[in-house]
C-alpha atoms as a PDB file:
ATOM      1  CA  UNK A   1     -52.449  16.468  -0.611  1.00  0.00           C
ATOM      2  CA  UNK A   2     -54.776  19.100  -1.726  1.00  0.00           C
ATOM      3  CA  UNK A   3     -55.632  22.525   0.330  1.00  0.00           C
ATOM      4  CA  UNK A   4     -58.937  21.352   1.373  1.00  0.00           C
ATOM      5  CA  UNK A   5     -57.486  18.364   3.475  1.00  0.00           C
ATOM      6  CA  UNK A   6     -55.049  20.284   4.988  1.00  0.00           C
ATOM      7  CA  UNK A   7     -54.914  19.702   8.848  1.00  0.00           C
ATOM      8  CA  UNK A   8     -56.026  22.637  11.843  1.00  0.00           C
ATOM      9  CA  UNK A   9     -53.394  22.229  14.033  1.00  0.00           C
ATOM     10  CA  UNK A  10     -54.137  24.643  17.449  1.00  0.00           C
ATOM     11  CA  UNK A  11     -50.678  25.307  19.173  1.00  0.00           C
ATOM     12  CA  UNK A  12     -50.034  27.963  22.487  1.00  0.00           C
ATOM     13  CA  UNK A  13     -49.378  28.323  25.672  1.00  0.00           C
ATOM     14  CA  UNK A  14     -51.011  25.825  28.320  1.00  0.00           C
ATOM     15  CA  UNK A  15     -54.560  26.960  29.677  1.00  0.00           C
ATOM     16  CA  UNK A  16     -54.995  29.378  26.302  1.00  0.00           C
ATOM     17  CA  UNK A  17     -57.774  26.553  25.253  1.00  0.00           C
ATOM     18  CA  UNK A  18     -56.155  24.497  22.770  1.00  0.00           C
ATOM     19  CA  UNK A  19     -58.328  21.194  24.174  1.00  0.00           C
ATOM     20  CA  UNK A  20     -61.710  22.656  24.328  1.00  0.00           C
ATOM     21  CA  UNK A  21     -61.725  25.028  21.227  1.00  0.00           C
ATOM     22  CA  UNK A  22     -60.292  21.966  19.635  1.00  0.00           C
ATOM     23  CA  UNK A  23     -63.389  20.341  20.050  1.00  0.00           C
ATOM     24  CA  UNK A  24     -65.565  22.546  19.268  1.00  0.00           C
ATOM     25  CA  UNK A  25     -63.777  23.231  16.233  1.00  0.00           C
ATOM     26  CA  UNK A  26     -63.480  19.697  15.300  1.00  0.00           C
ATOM     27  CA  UNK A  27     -67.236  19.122  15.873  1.00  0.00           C
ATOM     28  CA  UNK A  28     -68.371  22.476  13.727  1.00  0.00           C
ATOM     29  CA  UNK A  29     -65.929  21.488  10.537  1.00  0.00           C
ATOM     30  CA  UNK A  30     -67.103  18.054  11.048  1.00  0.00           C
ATOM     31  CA  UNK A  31     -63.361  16.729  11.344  1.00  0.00           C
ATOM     32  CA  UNK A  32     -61.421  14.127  13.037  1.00  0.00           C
ATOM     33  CA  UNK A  33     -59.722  15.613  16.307  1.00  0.00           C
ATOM     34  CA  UNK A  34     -56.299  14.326  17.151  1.00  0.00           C
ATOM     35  CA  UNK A  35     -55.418  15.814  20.738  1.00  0.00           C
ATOM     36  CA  UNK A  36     -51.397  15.058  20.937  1.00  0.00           C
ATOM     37  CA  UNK A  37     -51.344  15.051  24.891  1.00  0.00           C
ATOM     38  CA  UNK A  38     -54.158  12.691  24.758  1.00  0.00           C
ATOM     39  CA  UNK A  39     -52.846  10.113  22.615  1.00  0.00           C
ATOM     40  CA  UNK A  40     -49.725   9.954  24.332  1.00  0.00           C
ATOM     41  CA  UNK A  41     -51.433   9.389  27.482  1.00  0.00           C
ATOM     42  CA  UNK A  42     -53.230   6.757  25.315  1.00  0.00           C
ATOM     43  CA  UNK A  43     -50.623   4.981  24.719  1.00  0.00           C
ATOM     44  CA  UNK A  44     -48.424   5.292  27.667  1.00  0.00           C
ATOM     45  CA  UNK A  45     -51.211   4.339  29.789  1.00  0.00           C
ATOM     46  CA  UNK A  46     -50.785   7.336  32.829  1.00  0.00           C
ATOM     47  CA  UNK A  47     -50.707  10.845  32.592  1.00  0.00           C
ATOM     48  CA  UNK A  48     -48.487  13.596  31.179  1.00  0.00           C
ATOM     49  CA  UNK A  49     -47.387  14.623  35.295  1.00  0.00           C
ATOM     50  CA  UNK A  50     -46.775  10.949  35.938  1.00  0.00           C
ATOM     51  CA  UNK A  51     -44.486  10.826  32.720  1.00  0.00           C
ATOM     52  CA  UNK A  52     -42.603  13.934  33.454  1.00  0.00           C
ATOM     53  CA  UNK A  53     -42.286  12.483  37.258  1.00  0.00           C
ATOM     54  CA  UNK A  54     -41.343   9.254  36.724  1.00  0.00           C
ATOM     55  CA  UNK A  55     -39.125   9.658  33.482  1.00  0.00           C
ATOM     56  CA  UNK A  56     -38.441  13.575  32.561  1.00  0.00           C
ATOM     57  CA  UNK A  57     -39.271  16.048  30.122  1.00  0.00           C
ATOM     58  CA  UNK A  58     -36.974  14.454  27.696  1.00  0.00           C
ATOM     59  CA  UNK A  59     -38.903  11.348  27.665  1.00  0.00           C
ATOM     60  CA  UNK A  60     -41.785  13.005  27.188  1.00  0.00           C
ATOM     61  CA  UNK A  61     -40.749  15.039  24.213  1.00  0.00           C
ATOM     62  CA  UNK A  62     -39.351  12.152  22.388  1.00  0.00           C
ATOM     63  CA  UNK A  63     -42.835  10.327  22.733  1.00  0.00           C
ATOM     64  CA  UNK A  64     -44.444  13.694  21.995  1.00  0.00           C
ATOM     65  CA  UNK A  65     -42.624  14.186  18.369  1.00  0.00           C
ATOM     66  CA  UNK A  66     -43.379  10.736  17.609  1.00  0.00           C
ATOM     67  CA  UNK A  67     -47.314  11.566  18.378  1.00  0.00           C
ATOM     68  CA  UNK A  68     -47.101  14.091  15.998  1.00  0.00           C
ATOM     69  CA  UNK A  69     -45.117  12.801  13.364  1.00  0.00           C
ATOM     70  CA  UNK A  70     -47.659   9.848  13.460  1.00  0.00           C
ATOM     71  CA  UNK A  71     -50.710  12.134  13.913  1.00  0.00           C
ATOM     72  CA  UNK A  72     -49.409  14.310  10.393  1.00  0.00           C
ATOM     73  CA  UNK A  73     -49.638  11.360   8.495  1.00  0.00           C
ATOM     74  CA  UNK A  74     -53.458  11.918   8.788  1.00  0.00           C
ATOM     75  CA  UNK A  75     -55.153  14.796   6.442  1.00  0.00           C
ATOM     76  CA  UNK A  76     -58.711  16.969   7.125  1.00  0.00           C
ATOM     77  CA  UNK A  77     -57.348  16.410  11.335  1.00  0.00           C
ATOM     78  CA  UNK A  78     -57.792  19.150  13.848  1.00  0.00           C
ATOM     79  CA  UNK A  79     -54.776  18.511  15.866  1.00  0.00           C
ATOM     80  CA  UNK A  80     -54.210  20.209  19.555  1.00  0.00           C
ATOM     81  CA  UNK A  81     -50.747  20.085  20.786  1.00  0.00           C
ATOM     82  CA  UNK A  82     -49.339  20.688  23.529  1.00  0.00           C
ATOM     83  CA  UNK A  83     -47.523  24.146  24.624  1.00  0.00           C
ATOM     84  CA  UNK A  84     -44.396  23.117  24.450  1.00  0.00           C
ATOM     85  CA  UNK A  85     -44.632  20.772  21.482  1.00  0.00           C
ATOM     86  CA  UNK A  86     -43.387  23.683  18.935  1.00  0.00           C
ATOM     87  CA  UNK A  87     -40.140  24.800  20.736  1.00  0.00           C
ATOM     88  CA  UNK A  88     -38.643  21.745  18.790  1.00  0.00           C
ATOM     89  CA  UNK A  89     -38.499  23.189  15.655  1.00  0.00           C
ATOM     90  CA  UNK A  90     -38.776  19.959  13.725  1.00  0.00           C
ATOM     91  CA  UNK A  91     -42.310  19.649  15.219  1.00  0.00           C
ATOM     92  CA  UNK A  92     -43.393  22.833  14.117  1.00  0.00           C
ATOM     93  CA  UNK A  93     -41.724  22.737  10.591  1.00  0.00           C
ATOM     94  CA  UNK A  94     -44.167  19.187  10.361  1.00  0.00           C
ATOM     95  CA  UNK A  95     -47.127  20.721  11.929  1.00  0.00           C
ATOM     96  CA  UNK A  96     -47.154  23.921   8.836  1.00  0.00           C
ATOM     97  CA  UNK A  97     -45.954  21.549   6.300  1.00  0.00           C
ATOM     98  CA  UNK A  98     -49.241  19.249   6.920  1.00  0.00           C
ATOM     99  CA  UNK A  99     -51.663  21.926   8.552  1.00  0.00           C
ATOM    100  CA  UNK A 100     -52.707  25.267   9.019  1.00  0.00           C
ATOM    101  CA  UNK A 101     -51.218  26.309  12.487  1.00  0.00           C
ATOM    102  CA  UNK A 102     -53.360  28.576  14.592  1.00  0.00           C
ATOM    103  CA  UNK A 103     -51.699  30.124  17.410  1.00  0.00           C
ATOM    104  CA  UNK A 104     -54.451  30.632  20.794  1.00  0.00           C
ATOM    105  CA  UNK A 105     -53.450  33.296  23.174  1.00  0.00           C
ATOM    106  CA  UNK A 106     -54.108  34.734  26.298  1.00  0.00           C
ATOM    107  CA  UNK A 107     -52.485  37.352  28.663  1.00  0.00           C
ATOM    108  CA  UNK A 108     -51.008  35.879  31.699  1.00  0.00           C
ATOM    109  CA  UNK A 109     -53.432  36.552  34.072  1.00  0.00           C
ATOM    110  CA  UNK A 110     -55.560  34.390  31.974  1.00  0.00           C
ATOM    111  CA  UNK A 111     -53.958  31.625  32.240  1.00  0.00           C
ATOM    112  CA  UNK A 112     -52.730  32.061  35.846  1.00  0.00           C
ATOM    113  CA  UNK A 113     -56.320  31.932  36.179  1.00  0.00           C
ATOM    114  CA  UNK A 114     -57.389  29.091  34.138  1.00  0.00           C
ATOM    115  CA  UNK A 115     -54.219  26.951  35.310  1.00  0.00           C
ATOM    116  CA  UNK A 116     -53.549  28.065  39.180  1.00  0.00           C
ATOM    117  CA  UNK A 117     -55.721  24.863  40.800  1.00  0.00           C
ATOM    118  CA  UNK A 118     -54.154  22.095  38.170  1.00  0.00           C
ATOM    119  CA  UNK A 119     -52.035  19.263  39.123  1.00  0.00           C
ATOM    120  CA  UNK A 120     -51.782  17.922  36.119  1.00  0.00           C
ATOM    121  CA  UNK A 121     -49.022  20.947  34.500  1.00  0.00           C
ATOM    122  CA  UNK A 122     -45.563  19.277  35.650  1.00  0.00           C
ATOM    123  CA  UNK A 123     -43.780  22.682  34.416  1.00  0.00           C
ATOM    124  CA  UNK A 124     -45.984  25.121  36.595  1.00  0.00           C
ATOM    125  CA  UNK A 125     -45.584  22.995  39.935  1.00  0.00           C
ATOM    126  CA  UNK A 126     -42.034  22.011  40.724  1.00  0.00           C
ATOM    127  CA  UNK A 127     -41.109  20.357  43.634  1.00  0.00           C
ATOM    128  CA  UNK A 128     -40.626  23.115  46.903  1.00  0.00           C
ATOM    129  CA  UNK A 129     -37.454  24.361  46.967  1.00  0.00           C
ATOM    130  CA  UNK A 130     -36.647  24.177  42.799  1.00  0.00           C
ATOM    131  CA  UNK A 131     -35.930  27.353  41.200  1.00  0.00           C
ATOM    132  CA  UNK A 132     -39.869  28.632  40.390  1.00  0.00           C
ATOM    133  CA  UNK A 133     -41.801  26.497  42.884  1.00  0.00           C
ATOM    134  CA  UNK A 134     -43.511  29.202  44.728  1.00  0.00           C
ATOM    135  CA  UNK A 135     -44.201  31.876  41.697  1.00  0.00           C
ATOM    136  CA  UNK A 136     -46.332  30.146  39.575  1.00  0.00           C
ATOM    137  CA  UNK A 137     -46.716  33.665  37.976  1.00  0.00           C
ATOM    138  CA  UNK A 138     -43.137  34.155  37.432  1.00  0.00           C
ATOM    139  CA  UNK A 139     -42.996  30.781  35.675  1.00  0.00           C
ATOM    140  CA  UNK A 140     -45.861  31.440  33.642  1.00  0.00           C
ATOM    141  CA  UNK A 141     -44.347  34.725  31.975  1.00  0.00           C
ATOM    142  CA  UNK A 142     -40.692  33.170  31.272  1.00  0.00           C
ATOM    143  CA  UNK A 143     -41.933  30.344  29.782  1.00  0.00           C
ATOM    144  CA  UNK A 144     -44.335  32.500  28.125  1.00  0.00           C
ATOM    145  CA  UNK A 145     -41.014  34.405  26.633  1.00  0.00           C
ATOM    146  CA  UNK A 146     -39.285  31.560  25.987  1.00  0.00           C
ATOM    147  CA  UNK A 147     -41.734  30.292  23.452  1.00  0.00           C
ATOM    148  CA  UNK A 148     -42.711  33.413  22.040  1.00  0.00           C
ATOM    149  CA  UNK A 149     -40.124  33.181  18.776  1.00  0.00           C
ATOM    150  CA  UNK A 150     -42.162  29.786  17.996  1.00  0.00           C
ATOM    151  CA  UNK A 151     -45.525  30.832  18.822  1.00  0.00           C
ATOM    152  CA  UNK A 152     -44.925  33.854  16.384  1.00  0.00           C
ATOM    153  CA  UNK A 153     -44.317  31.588  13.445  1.00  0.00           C
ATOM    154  CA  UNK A 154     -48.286  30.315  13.329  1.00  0.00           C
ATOM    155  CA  UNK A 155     -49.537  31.183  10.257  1.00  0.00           C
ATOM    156  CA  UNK A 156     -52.817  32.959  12.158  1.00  0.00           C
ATOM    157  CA  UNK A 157     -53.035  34.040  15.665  1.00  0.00           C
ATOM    158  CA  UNK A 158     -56.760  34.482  17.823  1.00  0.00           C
ATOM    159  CA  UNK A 159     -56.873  36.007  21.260  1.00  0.00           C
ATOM    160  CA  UNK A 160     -58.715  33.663  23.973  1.00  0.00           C
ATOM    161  CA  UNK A 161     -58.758  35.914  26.742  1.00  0.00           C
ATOM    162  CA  UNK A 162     -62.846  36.509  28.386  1.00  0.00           C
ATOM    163  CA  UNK A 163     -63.958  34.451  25.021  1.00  0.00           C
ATOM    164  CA  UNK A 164     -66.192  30.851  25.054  1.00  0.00           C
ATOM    165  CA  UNK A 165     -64.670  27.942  22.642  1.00  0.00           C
ATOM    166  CA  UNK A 166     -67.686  28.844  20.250  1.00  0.00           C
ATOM    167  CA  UNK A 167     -66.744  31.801  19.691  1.00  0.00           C
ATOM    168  CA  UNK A 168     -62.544  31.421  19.047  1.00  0.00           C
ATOM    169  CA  UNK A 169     -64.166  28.470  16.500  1.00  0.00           C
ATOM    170  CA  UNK A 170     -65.884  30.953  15.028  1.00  0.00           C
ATOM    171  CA  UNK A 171     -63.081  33.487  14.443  1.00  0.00           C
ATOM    172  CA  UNK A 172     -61.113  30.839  13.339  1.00  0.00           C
ATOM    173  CA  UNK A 173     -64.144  29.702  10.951  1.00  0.00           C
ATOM    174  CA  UNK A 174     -64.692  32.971   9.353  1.00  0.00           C
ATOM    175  CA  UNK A 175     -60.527  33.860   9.122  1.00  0.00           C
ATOM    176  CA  UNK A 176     -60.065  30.781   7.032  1.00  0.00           C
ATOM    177  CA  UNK A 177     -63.281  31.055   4.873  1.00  0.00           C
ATOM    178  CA  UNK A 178     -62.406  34.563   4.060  1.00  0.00           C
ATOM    179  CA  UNK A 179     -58.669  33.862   3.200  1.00  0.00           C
ATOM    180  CA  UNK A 180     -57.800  33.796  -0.475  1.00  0.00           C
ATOM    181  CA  UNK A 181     -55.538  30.857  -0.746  1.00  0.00           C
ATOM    182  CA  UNK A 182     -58.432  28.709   1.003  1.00  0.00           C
ATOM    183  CA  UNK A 183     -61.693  30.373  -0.353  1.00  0.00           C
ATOM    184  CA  UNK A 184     -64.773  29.378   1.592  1.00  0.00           C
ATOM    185  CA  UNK A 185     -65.253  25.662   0.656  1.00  0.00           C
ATOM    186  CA  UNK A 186     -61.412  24.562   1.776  1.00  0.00           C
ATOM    187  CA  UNK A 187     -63.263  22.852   4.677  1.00  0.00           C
END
């Protein structure tokens, strides 16, 4: 596969805009996007909360590294995953061997922010009475730790916080046009 059909593949932490940077980035490189929580939907024909309900995170990650072992097969993709997708390591190790992996971030607050009203984020909202039902906070910043060693192996990394999806595409943009092993026409 040559460098100029290498797949964008956005990874971080839930609410940190992976989904609607994707798009926009997708739309301004004129590419394909793949969003891995949205195909597995797809094809398991209910949401990602009704999955995790109804069958477990285990389930869910086994139908999540097949979405994105199929969804690598692909080349010139933007791929979104979804937060927890690279704490497998054989996802990630997949995800830079076919793609560029940008890491989005945003302090916690952030994403408290952006996530605090959602039903649909299975690990934020546990059932009363489970070990971090009532600090959604607290949940936020361990899982945030927890996945910190993985999110630290993308091979760039773009701050989300007070920022519109136009404008993280177009850091992204101008960071890969102005890297060497790319050059400006990779895209």
């Amino acid at each position: 596969m040559s460098e100029s059909r290498k797949n964008i593949v956005l990874i971080g932490f839930m609410g940190t805009g992976k989904s609607t940077v994707g798009k926009t980035l997708s739309k301004k490189m004129g590419r394909t996007l793949v969003d891995i929580d949205q195909r597995i939907e797809e094809g398991q024909k209910r949401r990602i909360a009704d999955i995790f309900e109804k069958d477990g995170e285990t389930v869910f990650r086994d139908l999540e590294k097949r979405a994105i072992r199929e969804a690598v097969l692909g080349s010139g993709l933007v791929i979104t995953t979804g937060g927890g997708a690279v704490m497998d390591p054989e996802n990630l190790s997949v995800l830079k061997e076919r793609g560029i992996v940008i890491l989005l971030e945003a302090q916690p607050d952030t994403i408290y922010k952006r996530v605090k009203d959602s039903r649909h984020r299975p690990l934020l909202h546990l059932p009363a009475g489970q070990a971090g039902s009532n600090d959604v906070m607290g949940e936020i910043r361990r899982l945030l730790a927890q996945r910190q060693p993985q999110y630290d192996r993308a091979d760039f990394k773009f701050a989300t916080d007070g920022k519109s999806a136009a404008q993280v595409s177009d850091e992204i943009l101008a960071k890969l046009s102005e890297e060497e092993e790319f050059g400006k026409d990779w895209f």
